[in-house]
Protein backbone atom coordinates (compact mmCIF):
# COMPACT_ATOMS: atom_id res chain seq x y z
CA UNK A 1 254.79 15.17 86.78
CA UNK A 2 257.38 16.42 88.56
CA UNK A 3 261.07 17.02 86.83
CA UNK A 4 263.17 13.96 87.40
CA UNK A 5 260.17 11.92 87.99
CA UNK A 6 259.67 8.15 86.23
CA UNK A 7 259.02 8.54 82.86
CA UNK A 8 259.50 12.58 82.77
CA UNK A 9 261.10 13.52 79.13
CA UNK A 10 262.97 16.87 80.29
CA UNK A 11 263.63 19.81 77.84
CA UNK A 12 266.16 22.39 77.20
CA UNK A 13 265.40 26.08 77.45
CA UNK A 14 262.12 28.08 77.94
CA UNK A 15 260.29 28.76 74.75
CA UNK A 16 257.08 27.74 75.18
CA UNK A 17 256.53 27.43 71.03
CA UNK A 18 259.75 25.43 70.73
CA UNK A 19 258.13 23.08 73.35
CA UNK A 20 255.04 23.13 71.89
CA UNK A 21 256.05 22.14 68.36
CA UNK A 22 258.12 19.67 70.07
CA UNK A 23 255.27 17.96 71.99
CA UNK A 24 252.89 18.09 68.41
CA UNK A 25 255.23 15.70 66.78
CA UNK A 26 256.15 13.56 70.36
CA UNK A 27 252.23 12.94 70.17
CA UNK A 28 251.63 12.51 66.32
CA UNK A 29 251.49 8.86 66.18
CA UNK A 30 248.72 6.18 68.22
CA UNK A 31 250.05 3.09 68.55
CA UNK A 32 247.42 -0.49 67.30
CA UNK A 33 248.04 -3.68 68.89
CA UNK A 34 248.22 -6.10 65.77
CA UNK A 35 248.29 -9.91 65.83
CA UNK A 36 248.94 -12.86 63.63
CA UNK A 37 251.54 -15.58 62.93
CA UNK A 38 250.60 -16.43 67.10
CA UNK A 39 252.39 -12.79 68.07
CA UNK A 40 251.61 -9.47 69.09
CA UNK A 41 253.18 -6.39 67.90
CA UNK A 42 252.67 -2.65 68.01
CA UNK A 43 251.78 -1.06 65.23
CA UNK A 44 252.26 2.94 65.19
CA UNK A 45 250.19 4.99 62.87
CA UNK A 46 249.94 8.78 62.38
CA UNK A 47 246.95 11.29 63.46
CA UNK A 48 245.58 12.53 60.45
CA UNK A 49 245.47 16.35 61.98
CA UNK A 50 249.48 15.71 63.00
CA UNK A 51 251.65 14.72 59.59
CA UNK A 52 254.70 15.88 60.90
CA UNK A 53 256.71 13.45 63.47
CA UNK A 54 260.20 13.99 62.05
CA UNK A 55 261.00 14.68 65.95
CA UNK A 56 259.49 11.86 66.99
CA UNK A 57 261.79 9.70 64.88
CA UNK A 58 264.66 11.33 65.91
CA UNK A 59 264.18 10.69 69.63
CA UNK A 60 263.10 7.02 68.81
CA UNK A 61 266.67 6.72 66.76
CA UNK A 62 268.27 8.11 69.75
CA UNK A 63 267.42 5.97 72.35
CA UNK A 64 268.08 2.96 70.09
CA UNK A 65 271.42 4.40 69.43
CA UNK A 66 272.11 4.85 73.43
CA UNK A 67 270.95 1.49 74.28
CA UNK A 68 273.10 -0.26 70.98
CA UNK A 69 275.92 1.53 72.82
CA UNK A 70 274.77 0.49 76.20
CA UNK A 71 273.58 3.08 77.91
CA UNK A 72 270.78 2.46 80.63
CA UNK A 73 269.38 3.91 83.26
CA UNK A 74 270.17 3.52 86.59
CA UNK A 75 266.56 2.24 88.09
CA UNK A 76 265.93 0.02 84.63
CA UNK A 77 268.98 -2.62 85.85
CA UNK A 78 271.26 -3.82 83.59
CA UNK A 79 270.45 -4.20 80.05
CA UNK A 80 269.12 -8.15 78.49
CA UNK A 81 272.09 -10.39 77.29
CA UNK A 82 273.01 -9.77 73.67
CA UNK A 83 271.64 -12.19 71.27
CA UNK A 84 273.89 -13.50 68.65
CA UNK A 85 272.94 -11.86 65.26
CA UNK A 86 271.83 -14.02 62.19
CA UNK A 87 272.14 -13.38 58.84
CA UNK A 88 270.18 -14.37 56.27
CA UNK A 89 271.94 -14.06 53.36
């Protein structure tokens, strides 16, 4: 995959160890379709030879933060309306 390409994750710097470590935790988890009360959901669970996906996390909280804030991409469109949050207390 070429740099810039769809769906290319880009990193800073040149050390390959850095990048390595990086990619271990990127790669720790599998994700399990699981279904019941009539929906489908994604269920992520860790490799047992990879514990460590603090990294992983952290890019996940990222790009949650981006979008809350909404940022997009320029070839994704414009984001979905924003639902109306509920409260249930």
């Amino acid at each position: 995959m070429a740099l810039g390409d769809r769906g290319c994750l880009s990193l800073f710097g040149q050390s390959a160890g850095t990048h390595r470590l990086l990619s271990e935790h990127l790669t720790a988890e599998y994700r399990v379709p699981t279904s019941g009360r009539g929906r489908t959901v994604d269920e992520w669970k860790l490799r047992p030879e990879r514990s460590d996906n603090h990294w992983w996390d952290c890019v996940v909280g990222c790009a949650v933060a981006a979008s809350m804030q909404g940022v997009e991409l320029k070839e994704t469109g414009p984001a979905m309306p924003k639902r109306p949050r509920v409260s249930m207390s």
